[in-house]
Protein backbone atom coordinates (compact mmCIF):
# COMPACT_ATOMS: atom_id res chain seq x y z
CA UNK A 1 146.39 -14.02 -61.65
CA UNK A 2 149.31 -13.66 -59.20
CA UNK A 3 149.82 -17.48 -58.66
CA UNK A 4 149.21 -17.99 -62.21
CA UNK A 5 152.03 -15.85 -62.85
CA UNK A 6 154.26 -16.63 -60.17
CA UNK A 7 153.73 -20.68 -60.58
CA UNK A 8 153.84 -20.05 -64.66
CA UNK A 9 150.77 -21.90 -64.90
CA UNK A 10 148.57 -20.90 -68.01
CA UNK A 11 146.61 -17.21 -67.58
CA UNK A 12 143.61 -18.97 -69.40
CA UNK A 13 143.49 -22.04 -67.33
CA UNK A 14 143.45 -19.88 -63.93
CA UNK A 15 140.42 -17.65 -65.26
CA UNK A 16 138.69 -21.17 -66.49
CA UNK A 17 138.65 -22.25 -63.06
CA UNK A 18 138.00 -18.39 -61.20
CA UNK A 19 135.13 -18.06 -63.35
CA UNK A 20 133.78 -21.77 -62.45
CA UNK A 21 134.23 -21.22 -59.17
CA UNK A 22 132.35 -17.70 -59.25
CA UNK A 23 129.25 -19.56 -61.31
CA UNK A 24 129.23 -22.17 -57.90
CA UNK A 25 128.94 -19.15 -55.51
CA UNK A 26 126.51 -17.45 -57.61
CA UNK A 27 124.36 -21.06 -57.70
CA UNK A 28 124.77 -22.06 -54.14
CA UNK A 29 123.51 -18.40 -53.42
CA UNK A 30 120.55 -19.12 -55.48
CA UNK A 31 119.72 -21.85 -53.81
CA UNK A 32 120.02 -20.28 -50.33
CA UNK A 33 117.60 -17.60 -52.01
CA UNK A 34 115.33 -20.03 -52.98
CA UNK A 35 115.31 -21.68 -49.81
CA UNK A 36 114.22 -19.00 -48.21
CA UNK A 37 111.09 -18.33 -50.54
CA UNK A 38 108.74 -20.22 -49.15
CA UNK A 39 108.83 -19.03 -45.28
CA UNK A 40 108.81 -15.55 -46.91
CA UNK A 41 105.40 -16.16 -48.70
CA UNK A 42 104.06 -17.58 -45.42
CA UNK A 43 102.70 -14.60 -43.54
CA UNK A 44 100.76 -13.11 -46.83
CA UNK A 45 99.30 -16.37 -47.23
CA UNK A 46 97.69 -16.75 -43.48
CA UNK A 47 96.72 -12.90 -43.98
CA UNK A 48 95.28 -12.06 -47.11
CA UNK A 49 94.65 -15.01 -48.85
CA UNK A 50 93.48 -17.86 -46.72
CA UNK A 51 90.94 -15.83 -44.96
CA UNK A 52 89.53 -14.40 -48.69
CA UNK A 53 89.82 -18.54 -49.77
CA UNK A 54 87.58 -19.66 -46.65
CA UNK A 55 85.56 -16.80 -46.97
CA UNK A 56 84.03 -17.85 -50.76
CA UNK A 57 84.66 -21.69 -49.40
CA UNK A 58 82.26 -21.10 -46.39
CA UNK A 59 79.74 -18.55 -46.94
CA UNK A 60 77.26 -20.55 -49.12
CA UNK A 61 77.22 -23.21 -46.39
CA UNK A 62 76.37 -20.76 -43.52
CA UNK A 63 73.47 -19.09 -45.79
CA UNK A 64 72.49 -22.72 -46.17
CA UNK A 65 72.54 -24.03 -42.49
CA UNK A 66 71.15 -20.45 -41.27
CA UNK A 67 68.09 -20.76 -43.93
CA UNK A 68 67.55 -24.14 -42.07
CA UNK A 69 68.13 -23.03 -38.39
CA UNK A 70 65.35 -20.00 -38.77
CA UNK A 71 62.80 -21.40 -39.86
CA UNK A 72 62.76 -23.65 -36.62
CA UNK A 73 64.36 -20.89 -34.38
CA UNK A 74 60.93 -19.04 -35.18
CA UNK A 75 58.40 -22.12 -34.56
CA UNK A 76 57.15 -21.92 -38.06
């Protein structure tokens, strides 16, 4: 507002061009944000949600194989 003033540029023109230049800090900073998303939703991933995935994945197979394995385990 000070340059504007002191250059006697136009008032409107200045905020026009503050107020584009605060959107593309406010976007770039977004984007950093975003950026950052994924590593953030690594951990609870591997913890909670991977384990409880393999878990349903896996367990009919193991009942399956260990149905097969007992039966010769016990000589029958």
């Amino acid at each position: 507002m000070t340059q504007a003033d002191r250059f006697g540029t136009s008032i409107g023109e200045s905020l026009r061009v503050f107020s584009e230049d605060l959107r593309h800090k406010r976007h770039v900073r977004a984007e950093e944000l975003a950026a950052k998303v994924p590593t953030k939703m690594l951990l609870p991933l591997v913890l909670c949600i991977f384990p409880c995935i393999s878990l349903v994945i896996l367990t009919p197979a193991a009942i399956r194989i260990i149905r097969m394995i007992m039966p010769m385990l016990n000589g029958t």
